[in-house]
N, C-alpha and C. Protein backbone atom coordinates (compact mmCIF):
# COMPACT_ATOMS: atom_id res chain seq x y z
N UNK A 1 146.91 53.68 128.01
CA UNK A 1 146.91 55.09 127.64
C UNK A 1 147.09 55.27 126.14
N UNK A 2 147.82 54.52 125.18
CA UNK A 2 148.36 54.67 124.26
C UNK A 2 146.86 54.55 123.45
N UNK A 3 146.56 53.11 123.83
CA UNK A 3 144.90 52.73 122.82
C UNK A 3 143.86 53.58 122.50
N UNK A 4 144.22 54.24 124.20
CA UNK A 4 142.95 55.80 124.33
C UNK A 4 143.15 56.67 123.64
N UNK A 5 144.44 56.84 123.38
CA UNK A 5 145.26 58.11 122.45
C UNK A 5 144.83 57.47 121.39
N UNK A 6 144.97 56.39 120.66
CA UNK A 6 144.46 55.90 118.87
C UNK A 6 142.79 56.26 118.73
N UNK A 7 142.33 55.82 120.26
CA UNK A 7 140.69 55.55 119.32
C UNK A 7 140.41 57.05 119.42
N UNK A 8 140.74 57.89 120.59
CA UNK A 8 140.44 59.45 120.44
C UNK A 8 140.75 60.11 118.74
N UNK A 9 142.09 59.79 118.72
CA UNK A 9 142.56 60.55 117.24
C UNK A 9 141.48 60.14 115.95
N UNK A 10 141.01 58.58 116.56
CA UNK A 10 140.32 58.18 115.19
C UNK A 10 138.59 58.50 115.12
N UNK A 11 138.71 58.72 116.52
CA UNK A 11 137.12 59.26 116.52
C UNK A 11 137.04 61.12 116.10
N UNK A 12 138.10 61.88 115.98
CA UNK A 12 138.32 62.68 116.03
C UNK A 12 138.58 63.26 114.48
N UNK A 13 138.83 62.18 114.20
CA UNK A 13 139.10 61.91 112.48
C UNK A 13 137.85 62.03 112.03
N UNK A 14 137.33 61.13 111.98
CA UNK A 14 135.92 60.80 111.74
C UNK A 14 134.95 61.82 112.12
N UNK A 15 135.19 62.32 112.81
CA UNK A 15 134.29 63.67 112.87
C UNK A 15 135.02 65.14 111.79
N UNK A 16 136.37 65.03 112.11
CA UNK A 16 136.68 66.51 111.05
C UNK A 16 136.26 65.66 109.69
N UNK A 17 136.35 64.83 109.44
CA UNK A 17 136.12 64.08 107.95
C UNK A 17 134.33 64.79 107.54
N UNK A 18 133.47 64.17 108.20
CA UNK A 18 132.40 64.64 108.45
C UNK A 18 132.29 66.08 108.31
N UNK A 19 132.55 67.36 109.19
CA UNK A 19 132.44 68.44 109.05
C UNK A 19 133.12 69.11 107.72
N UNK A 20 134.24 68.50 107.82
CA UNK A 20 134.84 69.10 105.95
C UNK A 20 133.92 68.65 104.97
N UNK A 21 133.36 67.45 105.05
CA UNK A 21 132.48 67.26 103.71
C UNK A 21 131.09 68.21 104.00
N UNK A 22 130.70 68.65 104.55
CA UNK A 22 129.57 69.36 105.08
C UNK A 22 129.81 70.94 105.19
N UNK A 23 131.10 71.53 105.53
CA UNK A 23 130.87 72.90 105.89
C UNK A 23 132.30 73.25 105.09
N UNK A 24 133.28 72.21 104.49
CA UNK A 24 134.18 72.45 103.62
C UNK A 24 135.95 72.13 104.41
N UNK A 25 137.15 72.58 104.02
CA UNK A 25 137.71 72.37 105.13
C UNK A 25 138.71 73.38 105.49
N UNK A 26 137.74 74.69 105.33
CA UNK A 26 138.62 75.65 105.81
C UNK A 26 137.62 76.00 107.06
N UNK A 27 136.69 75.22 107.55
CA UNK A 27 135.38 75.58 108.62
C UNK A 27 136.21 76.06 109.86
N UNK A 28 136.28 76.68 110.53
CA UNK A 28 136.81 76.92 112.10
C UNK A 28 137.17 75.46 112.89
N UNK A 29 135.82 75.17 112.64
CA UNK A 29 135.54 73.86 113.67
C UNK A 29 136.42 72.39 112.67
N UNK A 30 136.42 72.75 111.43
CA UNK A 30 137.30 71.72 110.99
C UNK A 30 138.74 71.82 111.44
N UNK A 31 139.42 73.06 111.10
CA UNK A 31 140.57 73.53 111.88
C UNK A 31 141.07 73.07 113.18
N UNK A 32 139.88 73.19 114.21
CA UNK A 32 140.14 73.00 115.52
C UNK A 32 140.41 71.63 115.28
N UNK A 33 139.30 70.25 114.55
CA UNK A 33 139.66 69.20 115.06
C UNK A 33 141.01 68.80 114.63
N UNK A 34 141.28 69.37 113.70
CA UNK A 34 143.27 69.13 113.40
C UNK A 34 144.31 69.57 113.94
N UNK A 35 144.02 70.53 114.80
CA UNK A 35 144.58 70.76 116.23
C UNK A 35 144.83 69.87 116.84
N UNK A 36 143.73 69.69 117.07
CA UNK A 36 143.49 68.39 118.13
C UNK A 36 143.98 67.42 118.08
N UNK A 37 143.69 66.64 116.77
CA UNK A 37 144.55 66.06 116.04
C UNK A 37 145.90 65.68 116.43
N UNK A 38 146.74 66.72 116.00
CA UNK A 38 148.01 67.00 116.02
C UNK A 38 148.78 67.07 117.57
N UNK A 39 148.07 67.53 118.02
CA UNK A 39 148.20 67.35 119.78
C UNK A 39 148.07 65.52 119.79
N UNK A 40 147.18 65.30 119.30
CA UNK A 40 147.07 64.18 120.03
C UNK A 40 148.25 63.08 120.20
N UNK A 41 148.59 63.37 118.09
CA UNK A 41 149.63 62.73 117.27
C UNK A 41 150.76 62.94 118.14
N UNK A 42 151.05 64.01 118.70
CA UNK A 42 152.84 64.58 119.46
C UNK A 42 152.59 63.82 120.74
N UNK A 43 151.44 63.28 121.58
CA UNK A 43 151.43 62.66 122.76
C UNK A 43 151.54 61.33 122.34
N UNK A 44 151.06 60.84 121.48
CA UNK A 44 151.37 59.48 120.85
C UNK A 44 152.89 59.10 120.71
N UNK A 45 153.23 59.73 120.21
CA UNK A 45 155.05 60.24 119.33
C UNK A 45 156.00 59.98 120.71
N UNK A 46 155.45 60.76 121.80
CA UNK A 46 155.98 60.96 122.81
C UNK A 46 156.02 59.39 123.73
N UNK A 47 154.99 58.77 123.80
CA UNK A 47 154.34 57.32 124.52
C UNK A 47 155.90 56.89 123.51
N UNK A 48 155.15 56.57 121.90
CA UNK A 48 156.28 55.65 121.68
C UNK A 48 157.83 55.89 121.72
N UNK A 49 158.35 57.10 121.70
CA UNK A 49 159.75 57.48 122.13
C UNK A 49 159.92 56.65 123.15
N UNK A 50 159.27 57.39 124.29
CA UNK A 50 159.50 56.51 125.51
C UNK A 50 159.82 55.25 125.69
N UNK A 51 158.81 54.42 125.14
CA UNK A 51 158.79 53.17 124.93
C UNK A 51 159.86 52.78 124.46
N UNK A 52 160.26 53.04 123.31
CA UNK A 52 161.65 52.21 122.65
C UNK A 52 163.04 52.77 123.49
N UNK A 53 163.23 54.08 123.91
CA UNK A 53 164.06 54.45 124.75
C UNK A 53 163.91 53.42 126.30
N UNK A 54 162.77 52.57 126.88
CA UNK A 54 162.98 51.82 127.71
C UNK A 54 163.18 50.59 127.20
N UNK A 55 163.28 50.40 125.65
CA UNK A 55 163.72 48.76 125.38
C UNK A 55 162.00 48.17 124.90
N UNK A 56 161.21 48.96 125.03
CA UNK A 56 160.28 48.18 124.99
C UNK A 56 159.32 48.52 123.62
N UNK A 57 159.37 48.15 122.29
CA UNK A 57 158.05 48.50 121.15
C UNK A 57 157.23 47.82 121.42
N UNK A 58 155.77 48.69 121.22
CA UNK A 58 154.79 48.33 121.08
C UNK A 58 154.03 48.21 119.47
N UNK A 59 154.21 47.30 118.91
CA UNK A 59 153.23 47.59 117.47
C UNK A 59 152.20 47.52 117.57
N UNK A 60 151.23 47.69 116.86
CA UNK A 60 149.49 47.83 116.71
C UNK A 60 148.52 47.48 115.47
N UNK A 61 147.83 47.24 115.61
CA UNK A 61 147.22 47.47 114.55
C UNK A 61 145.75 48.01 114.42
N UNK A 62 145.10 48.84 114.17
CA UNK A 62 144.07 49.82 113.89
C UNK A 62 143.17 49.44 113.32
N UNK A 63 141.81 49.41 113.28
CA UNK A 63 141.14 48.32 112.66
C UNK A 63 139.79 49.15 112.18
N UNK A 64 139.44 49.93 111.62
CA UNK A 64 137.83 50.13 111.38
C UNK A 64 137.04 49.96 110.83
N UNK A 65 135.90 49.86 111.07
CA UNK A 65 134.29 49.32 110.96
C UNK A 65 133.34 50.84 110.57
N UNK A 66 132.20 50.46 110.08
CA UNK A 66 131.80 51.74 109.98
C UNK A 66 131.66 52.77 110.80
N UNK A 67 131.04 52.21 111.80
CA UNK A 67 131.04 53.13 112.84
C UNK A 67 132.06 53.42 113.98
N UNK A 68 132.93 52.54 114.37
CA UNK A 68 133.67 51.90 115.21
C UNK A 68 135.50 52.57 115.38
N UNK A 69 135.87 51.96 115.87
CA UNK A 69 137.68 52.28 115.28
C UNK A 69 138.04 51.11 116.97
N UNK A 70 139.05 50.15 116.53
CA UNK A 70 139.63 49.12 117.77
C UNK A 70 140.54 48.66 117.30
N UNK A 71 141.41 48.44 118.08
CA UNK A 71 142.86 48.15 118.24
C UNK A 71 143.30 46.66 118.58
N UNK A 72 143.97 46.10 118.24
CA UNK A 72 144.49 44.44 118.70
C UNK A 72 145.66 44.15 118.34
């Protein structure tokens, strides 16, 4: 669940990145994806609370390619 939560945020990235350079970054639709964003970031936040509150960290590392975004 957690991985799905990184590559979403980073594909999600990659697209408001895109629309701000193109329509600026006060666009509606740029807005929304930092919403989104930010939602995504507080469910992430939330996974790892959890996690260390059961004893258990997970570290990561984030990796991207041009087109791509993967985790290991």
């Amino acid at each position: 669940m957690r991985d799905v939560l990184l590559e979403k945020i980073e594909l999600l990235r990659q697209r408001m990145v895109n629309m701000g350079l193109e329509f600026g970054l006060d666009h509606p639709e740029v807005l929304e994806y930092s919403m989104q964003i930010d939602q995504l970031h507080n469910e992430l936040n939330q996974i790892d609370h959890n996690l260390s509150k059961a004893g258990r960290k997970k570290t990561y590392r984030f990796y991207l390619t041009e087109n791509n975004a993967f985790f290991a």
